[in-house]
C-alpha atoms as a PDB file:
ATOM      1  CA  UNK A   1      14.389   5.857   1.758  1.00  0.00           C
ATOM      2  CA  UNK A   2      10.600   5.701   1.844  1.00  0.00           C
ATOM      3  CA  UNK A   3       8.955   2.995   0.367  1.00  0.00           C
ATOM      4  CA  UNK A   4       5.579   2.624  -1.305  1.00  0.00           C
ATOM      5  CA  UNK A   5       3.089  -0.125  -0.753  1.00  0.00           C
ATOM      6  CA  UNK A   6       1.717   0.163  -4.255  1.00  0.00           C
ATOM      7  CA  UNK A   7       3.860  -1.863  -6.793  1.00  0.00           C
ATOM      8  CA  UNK A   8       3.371  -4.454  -9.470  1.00  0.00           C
ATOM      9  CA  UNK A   9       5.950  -6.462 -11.265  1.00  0.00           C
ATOM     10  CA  UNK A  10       6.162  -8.965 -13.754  1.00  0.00           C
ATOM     11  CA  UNK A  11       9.040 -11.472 -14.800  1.00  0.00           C
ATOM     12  CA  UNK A  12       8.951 -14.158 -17.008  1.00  0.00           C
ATOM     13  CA  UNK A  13      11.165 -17.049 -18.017  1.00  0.00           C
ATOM     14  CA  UNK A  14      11.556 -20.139 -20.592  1.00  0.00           C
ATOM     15  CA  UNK A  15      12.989 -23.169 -18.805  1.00  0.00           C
ATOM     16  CA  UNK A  16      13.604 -26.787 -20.073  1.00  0.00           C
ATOM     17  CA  UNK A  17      10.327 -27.764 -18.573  1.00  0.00           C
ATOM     18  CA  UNK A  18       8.204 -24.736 -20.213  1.00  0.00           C
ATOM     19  CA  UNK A  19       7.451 -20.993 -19.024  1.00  0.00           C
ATOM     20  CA  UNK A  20       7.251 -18.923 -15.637  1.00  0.00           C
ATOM     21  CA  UNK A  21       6.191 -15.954 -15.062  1.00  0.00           C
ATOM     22  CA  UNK A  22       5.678 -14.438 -11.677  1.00  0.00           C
ATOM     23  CA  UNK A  23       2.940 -11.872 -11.448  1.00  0.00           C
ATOM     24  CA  UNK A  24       3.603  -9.503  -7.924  1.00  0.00           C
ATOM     25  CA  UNK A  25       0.763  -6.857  -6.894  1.00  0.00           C
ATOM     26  CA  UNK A  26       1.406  -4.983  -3.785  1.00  0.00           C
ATOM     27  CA  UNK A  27      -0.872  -2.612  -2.211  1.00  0.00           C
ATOM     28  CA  UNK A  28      -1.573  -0.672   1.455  1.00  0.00           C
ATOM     29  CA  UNK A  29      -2.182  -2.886   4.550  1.00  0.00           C
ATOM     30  CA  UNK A  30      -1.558  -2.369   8.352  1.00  0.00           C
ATOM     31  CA  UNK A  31       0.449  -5.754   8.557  1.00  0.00           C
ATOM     32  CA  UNK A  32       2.681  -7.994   5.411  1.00  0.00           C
ATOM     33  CA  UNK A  33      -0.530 -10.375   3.918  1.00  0.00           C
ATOM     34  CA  UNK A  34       0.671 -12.422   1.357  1.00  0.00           C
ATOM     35  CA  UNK A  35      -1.420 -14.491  -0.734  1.00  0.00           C
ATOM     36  CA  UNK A  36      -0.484 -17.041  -3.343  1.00  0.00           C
ATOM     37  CA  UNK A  37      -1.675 -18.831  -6.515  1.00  0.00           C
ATOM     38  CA  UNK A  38       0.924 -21.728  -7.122  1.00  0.00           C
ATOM     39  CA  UNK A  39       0.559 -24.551  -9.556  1.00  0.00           C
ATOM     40  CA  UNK A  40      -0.336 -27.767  -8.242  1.00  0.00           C
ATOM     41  CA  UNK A  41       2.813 -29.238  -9.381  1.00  0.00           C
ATOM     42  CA  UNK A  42       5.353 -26.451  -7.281  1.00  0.00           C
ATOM     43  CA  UNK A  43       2.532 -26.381  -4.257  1.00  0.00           C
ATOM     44  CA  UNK A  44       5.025 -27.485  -1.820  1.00  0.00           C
ATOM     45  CA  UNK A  45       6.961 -24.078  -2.601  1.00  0.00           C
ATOM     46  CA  UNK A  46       4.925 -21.806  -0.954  1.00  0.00           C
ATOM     47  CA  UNK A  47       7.032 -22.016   2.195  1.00  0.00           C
ATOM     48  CA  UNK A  48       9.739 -20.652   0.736  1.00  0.00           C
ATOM     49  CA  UNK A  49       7.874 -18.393  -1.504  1.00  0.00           C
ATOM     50  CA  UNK A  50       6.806 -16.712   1.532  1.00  0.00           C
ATOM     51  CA  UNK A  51       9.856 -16.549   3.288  1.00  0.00           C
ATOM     52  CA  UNK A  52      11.329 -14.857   0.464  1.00  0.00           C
ATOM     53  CA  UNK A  53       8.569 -12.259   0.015  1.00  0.00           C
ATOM     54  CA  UNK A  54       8.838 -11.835   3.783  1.00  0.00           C
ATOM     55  CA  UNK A  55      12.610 -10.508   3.831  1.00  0.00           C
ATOM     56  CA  UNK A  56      11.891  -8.073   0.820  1.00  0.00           C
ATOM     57  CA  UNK A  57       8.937  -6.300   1.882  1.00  0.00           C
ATOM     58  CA  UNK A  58       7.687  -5.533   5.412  1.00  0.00           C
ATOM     59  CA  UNK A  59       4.439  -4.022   5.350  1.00  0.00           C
ATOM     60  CA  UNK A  60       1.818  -4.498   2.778  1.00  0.00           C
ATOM     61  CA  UNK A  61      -0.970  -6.869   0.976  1.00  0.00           C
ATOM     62  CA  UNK A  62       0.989  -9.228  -1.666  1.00  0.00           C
ATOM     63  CA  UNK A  63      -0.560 -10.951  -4.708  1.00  0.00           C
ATOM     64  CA  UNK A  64       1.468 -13.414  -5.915  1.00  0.00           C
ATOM     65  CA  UNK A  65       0.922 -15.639  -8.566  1.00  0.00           C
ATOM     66  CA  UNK A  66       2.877 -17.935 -10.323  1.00  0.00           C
ATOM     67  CA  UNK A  67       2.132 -19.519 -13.945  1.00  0.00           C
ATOM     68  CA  UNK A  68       3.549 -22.054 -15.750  1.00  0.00           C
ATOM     69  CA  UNK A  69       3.356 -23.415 -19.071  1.00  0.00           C
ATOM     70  CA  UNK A  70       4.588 -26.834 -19.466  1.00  0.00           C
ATOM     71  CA  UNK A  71       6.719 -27.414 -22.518  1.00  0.00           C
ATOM     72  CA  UNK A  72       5.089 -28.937 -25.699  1.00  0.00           C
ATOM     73  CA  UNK A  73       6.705 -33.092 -25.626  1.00  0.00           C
ATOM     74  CA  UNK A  74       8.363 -33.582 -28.872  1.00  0.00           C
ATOM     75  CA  UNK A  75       7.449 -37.099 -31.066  1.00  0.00           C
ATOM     76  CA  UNK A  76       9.952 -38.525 -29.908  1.00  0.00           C
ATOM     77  CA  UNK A  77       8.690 -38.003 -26.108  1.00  0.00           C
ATOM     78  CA  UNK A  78       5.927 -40.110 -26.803  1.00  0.00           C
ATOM     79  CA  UNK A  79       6.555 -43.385 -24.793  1.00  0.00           C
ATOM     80  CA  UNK A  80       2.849 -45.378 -24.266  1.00  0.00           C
ATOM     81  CA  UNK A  81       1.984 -46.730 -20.533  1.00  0.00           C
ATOM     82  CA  UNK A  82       1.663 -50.976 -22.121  1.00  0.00           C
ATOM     83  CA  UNK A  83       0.026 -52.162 -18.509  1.00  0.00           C
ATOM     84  CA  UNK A  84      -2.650 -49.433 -19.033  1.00  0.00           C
ATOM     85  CA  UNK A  85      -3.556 -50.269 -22.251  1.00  0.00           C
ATOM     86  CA  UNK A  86      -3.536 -54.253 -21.343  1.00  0.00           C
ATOM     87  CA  UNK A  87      -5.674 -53.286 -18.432  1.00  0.00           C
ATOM     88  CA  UNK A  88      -8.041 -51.298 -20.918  1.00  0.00           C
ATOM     89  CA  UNK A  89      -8.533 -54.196 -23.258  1.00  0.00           C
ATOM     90  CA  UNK A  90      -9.238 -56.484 -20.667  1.00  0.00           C
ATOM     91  CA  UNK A  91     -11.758 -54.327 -19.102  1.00  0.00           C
ATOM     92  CA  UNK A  92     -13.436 -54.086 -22.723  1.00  0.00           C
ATOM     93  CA  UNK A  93     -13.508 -57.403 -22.946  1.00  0.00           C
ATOM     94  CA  UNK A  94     -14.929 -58.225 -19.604  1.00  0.00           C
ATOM     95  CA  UNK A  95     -18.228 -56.000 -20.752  1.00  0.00           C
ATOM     96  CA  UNK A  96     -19.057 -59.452 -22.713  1.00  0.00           C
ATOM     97  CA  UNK A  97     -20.166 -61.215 -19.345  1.00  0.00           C
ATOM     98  CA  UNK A  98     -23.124 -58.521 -19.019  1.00  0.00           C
ATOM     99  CA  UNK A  99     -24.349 -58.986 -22.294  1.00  0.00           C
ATOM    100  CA  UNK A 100     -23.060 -55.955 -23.950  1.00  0.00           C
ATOM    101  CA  UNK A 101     -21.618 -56.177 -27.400  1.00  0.00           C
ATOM    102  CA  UNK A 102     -19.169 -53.306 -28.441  1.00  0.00           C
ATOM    103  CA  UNK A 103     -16.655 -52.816 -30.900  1.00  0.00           C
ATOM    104  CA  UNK A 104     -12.808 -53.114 -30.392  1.00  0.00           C
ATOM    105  CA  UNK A 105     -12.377 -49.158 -29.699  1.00  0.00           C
ATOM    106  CA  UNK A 106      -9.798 -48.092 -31.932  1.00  0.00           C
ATOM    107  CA  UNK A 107      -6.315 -46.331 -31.617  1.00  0.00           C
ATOM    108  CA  UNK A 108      -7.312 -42.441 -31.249  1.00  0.00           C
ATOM    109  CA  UNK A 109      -9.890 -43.586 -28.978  1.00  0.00           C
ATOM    110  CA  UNK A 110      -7.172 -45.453 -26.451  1.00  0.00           C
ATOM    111  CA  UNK A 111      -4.678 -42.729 -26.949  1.00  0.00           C
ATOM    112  CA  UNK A 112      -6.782 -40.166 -25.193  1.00  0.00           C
ATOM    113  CA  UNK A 113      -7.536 -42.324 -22.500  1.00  0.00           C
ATOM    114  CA  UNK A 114      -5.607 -40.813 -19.100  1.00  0.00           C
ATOM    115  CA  UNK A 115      -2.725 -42.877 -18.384  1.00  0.00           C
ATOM    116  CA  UNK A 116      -2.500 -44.632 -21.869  1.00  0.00           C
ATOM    117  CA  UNK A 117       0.646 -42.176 -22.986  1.00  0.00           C
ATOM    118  CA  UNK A 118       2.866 -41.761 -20.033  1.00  0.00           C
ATOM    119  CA  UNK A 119       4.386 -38.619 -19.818  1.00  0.00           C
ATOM    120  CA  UNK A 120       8.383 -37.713 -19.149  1.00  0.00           C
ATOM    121  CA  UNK A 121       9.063 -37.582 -15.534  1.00  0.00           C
ATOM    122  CA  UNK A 122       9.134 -33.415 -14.028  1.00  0.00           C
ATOM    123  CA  UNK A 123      11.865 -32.621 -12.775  1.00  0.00           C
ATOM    124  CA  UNK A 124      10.365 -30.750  -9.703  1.00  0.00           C
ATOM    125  CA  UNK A 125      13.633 -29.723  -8.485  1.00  0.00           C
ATOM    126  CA  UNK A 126      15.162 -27.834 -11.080  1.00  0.00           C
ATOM    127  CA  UNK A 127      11.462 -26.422 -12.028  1.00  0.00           C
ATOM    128  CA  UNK A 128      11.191 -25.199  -8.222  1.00  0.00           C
ATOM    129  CA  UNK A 129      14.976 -23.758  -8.871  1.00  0.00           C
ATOM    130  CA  UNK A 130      14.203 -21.617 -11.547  1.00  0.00           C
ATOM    131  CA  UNK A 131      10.755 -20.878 -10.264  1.00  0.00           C
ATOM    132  CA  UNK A 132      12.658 -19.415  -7.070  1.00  0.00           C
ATOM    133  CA  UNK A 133      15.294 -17.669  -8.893  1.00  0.00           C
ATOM    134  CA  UNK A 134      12.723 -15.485 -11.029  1.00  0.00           C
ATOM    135  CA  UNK A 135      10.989 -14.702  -8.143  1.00  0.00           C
ATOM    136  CA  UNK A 136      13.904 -13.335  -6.852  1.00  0.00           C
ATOM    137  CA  UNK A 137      14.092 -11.127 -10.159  1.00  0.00           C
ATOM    138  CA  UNK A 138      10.115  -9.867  -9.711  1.00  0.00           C
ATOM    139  CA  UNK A 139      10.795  -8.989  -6.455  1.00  0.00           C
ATOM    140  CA  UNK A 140      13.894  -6.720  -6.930  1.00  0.00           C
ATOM    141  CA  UNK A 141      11.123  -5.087  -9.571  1.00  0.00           C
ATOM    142  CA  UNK A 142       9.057  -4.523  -7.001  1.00  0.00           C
ATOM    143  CA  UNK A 143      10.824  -3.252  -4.697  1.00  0.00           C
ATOM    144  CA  UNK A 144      12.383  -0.815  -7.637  1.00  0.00           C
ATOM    145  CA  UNK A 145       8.849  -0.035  -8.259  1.00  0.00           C
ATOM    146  CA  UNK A 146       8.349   1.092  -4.397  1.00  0.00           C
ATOM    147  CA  UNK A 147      11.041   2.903  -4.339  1.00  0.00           C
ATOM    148  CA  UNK A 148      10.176   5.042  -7.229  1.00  0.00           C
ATOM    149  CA  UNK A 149       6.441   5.418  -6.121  1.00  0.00           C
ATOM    150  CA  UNK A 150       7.938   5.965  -3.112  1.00  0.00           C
ATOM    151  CA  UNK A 151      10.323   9.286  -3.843  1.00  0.00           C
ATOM    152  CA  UNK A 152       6.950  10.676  -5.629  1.00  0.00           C
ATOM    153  CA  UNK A 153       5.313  10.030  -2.581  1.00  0.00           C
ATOM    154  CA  UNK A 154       7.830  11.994  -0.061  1.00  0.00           C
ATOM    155  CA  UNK A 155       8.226  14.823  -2.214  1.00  0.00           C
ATOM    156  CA  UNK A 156       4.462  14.793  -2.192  1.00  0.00           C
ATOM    157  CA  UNK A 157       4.305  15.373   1.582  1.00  0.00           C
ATOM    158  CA  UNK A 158       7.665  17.421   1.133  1.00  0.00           C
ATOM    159  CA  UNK A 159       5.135  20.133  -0.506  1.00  0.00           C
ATOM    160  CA  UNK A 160       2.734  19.703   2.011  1.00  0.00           C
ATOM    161  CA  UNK A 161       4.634  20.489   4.783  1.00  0.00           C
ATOM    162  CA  UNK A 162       5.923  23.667   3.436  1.00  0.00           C
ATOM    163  CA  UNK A 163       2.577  24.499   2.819  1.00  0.00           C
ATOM    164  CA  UNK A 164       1.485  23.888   5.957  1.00  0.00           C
ATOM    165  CA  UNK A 165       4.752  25.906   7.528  1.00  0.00           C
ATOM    166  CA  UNK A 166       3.079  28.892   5.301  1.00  0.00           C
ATOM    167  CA  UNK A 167       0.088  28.890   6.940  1.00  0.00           C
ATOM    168  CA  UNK A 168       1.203  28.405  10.387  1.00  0.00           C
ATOM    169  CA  UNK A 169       3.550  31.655   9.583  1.00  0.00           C
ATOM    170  CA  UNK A 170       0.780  33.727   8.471  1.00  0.00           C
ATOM    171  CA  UNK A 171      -1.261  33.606  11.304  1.00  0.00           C
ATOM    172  CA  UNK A 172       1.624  33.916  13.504  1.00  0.00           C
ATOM    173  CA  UNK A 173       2.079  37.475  11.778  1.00  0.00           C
ATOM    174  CA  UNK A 174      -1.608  38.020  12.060  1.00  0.00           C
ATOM    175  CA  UNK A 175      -2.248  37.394  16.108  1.00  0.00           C
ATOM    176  CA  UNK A 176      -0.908  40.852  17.057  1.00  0.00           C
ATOM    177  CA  UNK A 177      -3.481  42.495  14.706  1.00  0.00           C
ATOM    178  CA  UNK A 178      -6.242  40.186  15.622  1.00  0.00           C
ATOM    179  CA  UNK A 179      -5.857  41.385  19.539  1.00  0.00           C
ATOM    180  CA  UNK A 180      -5.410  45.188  18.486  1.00  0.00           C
ATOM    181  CA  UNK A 181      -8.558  44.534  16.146  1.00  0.00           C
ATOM    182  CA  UNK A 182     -10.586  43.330  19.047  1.00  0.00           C
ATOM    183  CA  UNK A 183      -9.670  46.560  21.329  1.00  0.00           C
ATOM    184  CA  UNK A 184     -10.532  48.732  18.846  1.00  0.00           C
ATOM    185  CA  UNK A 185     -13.740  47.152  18.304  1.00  0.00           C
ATOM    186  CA  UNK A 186     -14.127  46.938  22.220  1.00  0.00           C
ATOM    187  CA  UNK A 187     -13.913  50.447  22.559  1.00  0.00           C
ATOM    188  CA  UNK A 188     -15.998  51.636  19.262  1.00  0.00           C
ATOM    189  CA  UNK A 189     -18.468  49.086  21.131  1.00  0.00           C
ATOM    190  CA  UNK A 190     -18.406  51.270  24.622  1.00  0.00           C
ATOM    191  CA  UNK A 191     -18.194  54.799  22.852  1.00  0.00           C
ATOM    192  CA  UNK A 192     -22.132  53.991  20.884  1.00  0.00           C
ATOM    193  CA  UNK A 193     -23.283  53.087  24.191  1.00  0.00           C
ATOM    194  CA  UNK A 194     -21.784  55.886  25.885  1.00  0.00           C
ATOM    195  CA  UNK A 195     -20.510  53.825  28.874  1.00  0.00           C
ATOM    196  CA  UNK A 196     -17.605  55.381  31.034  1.00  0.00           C
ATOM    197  CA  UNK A 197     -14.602  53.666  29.655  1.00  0.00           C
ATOM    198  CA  UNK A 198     -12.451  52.613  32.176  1.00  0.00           C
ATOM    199  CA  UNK A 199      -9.057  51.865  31.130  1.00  0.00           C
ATOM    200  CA  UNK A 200      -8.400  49.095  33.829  1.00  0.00           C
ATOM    201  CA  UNK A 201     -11.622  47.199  33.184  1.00  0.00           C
ATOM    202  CA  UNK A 202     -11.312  47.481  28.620  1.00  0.00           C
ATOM    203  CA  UNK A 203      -7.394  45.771  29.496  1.00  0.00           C
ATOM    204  CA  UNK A 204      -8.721  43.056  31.253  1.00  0.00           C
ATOM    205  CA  UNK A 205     -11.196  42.331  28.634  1.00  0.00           C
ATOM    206  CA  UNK A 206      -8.424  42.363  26.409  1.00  0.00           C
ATOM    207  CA  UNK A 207      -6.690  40.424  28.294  1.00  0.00           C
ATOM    208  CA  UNK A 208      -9.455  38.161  28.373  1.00  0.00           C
ATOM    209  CA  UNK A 209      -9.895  37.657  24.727  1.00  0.00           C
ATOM    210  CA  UNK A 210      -6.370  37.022  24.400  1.00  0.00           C
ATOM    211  CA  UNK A 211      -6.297  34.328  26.626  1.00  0.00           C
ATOM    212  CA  UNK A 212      -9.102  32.442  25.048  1.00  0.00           C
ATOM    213  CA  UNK A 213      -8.351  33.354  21.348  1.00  0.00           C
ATOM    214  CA  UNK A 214      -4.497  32.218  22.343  1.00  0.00           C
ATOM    215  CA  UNK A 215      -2.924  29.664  19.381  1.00  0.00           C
ATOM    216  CA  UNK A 216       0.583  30.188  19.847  1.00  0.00           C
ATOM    217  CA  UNK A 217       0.382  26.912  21.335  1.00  0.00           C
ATOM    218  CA  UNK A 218      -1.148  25.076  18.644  1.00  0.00           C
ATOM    219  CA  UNK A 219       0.829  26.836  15.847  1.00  0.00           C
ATOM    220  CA  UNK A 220       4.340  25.848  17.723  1.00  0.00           C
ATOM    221  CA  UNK A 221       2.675  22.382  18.091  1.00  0.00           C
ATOM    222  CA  UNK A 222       2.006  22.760  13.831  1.00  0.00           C
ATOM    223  CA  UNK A 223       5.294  23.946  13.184  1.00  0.00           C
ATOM    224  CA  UNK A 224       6.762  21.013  15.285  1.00  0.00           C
ATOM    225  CA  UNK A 225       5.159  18.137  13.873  1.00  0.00           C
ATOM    226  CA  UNK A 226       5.926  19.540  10.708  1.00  0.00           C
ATOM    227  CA  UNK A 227       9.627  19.282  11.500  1.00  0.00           C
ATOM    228  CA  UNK A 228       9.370  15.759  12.557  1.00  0.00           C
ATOM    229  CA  UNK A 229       7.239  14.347   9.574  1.00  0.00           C
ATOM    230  CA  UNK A 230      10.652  15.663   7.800  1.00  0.00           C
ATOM    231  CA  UNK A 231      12.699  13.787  10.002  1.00  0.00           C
ATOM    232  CA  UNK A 232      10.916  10.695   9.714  1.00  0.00           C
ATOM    233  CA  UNK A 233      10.654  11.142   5.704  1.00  0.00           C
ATOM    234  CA  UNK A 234      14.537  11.486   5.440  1.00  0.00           C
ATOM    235  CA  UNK A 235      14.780   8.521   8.071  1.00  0.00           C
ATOM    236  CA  UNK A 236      13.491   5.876   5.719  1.00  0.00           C
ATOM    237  CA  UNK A 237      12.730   2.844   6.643  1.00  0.00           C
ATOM    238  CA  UNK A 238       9.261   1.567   7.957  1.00  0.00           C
ATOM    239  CA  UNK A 239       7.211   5.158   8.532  1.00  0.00           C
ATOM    240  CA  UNK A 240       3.925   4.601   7.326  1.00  0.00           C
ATOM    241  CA  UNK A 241       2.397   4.084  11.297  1.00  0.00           C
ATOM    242  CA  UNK A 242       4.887   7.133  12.876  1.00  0.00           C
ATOM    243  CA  UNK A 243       3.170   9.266   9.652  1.00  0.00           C
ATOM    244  CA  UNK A 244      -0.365   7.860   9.717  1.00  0.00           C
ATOM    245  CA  UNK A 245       0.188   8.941  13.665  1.00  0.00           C
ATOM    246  CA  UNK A 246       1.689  12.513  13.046  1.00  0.00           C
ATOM    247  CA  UNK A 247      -1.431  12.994  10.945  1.00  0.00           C
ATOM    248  CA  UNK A 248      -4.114  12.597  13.358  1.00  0.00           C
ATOM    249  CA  UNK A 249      -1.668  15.061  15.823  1.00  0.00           C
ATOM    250  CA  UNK A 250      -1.829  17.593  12.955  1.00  0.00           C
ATOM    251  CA  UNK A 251      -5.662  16.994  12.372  1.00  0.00           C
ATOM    252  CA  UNK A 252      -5.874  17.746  16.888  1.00  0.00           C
ATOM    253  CA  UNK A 253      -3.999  21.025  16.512  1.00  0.00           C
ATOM    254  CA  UNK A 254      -5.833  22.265  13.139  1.00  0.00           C
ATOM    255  CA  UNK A 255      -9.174  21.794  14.682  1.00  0.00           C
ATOM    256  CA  UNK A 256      -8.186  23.362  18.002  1.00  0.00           C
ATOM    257  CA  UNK A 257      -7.125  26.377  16.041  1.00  0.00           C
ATOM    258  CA  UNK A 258     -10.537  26.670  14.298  1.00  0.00           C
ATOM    259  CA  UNK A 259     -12.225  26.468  17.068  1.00  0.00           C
ATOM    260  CA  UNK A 260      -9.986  29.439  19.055  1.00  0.00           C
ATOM    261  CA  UNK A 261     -10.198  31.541  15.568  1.00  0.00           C
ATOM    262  CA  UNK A 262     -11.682  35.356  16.002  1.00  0.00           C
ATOM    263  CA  UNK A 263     -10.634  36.362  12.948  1.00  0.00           C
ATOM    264  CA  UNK A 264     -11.405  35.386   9.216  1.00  0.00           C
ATOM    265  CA  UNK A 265      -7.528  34.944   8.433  1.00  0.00           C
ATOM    266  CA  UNK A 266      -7.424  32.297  10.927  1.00  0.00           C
ATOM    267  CA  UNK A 267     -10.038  30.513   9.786  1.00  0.00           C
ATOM    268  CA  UNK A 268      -9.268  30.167   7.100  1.00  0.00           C
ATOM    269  CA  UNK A 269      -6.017  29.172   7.426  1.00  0.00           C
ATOM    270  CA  UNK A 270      -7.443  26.450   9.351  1.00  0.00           C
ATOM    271  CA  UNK A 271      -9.301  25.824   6.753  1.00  0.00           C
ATOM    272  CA  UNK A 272      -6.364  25.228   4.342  1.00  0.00           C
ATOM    273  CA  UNK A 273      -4.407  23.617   7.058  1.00  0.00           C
ATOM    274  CA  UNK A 274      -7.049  20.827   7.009  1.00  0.00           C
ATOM    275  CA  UNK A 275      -7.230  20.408   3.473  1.00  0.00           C
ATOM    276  CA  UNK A 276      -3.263  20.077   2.842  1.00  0.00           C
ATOM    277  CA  UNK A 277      -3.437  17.333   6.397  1.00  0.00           C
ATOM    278  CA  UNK A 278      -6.176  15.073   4.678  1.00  0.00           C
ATOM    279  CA  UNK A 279      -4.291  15.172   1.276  1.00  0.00           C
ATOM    280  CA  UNK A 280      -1.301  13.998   3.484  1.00  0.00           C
ATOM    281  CA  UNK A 281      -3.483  11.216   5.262  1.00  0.00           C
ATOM    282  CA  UNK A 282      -4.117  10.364   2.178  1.00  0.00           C
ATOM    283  CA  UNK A 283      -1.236   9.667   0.858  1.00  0.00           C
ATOM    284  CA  UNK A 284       0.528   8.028   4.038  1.00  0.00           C
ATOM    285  CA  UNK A 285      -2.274   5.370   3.946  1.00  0.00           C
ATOM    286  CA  UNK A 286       0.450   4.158   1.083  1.00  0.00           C
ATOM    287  CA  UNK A 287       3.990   4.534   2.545  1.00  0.00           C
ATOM    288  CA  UNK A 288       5.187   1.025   4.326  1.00  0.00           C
END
């Protein structure tokens, strides 16, 4: 299937030691970049994190970002630190040998002192567990999200290409006219100037505009890479570079054919044909 690099998905979670969520953005990139926002406390995950990003998506710039909200400690989690506070007091008193005079500080004001209320030990493990497991969940979002953005995106290209088979059909029709145009020309030409038309010599001029007005090449080379950006797209898999590279072929062959054109038709169906291959650049600049 064909995969877009353009995603986001979200997933959250309540846990005994307070809320995930896992926030994934994805967008286009030549290689897999993956950048992360952990909390301090699951830092040593990112390894991991990584790893498992790494085997779900190939291609592409990743945002993820992890957020946790630590649960709210019940009254009966309150448990004070006693050497802190003794270490507090003492340091209060020890203020008398400078000559300062303060008051005892009171009970609020030791309480919010860091260190004075010691707080339950984290489980780190069984946070990092669950923290792992949901990202496992956001990242089968994601990759539901490429896939859907991706199906848009092939029959996108789908149209394109049949498009582009149009055009290259139409001025295969035209290329017989376009030569009989140009003899008829040649010889309304030679009959205003009264010049002795010799058969011989007007068929090799013919000949001669054929040759450099010739874009049968070009069109089977159109009507080819057409066929193959269909075989990739049904392929799956990693085509974004084989595309982006199919592209800049079609883009070659378009230009050649302007530049070869002796007739209005062909231009502008050279025209067109380079409208409906920069829509399709476009767009690959997005497929992993």
């Amino acid at each position: 299937m064909t995969l877009s690099m353009t995603a986001f998905a979200r997933r959250e979670r309540s846990t005994p030691w307070g809320n995930l969520a896992w926030e994934l953005r994805s967008v286009n990139h030549r290689y897999l970049d993956v950048a992360l926002r952990l909390p301090e406390e699951l830092r040593a995950l990112e390894p991991k994190v990584r790893e498992c990003v790494a085997e779900r998506v190939t291609r592409g710039r990743v945002d993820a970002s992890l957020y946790w909200k630590p649960a709210e400690a019940g009254t009966d989690a309150i448990e004070l630190n006693p050497t802190q506070v003794t270490r507090l007091m003492q340091a209060v008193k020890s203020l008398d040998r400078f000559g300062l005079s303060i008051a005892q500080p009171n009970a609020f004001e030791l309480l919010r002192w860091p260190g004075v209320i010691r707080a339950a030990a984290l489980d780190v493990d069984g946070l990092s567990r669950e923290a792992l497991s949901l990202l496992g969940e956001a990242l089968d979002e994601l990759r539901e999200t490429r896939v859907r953005e991706g199906a848009r995106l092939k029959q996108f290209m789908l149209e394109r290409l049949t498009a582009v088979d149009t055009h290259v059909q139409a001025v295969t029709a035209v290329l017989p006219e376009v030569v009989q145009a140009y003899r008829e020309r040649l010889k309304t030409r030679l009959a205003e100037f009264r010049a002795e038309l010799d058969p011989a010599r007007v068929e090799q001029e013919i000949v001669v505009f054929a040759n450099r007005t010739d874009v049968a090449e070009e069109l089977e080379r159109l009507a080819a890479h057409a066929q193959e950006s269909r075989r990739v797209l049904d392929g799956g898999g990693q085509v974004g570079r084989r595309l982006d590279f199919l592209m800049q072929e079609f883009n070659r062959e378009a230009n050649t054919l302007g530049s070869k054109s002796a007739d209005l038709r062909v231009t502008n169906a050279s025209v067109e044909l380079k409208v409906l291959i920069e829509q399709m650049r476009e767009q690959v600049q997005n497929i992993e």
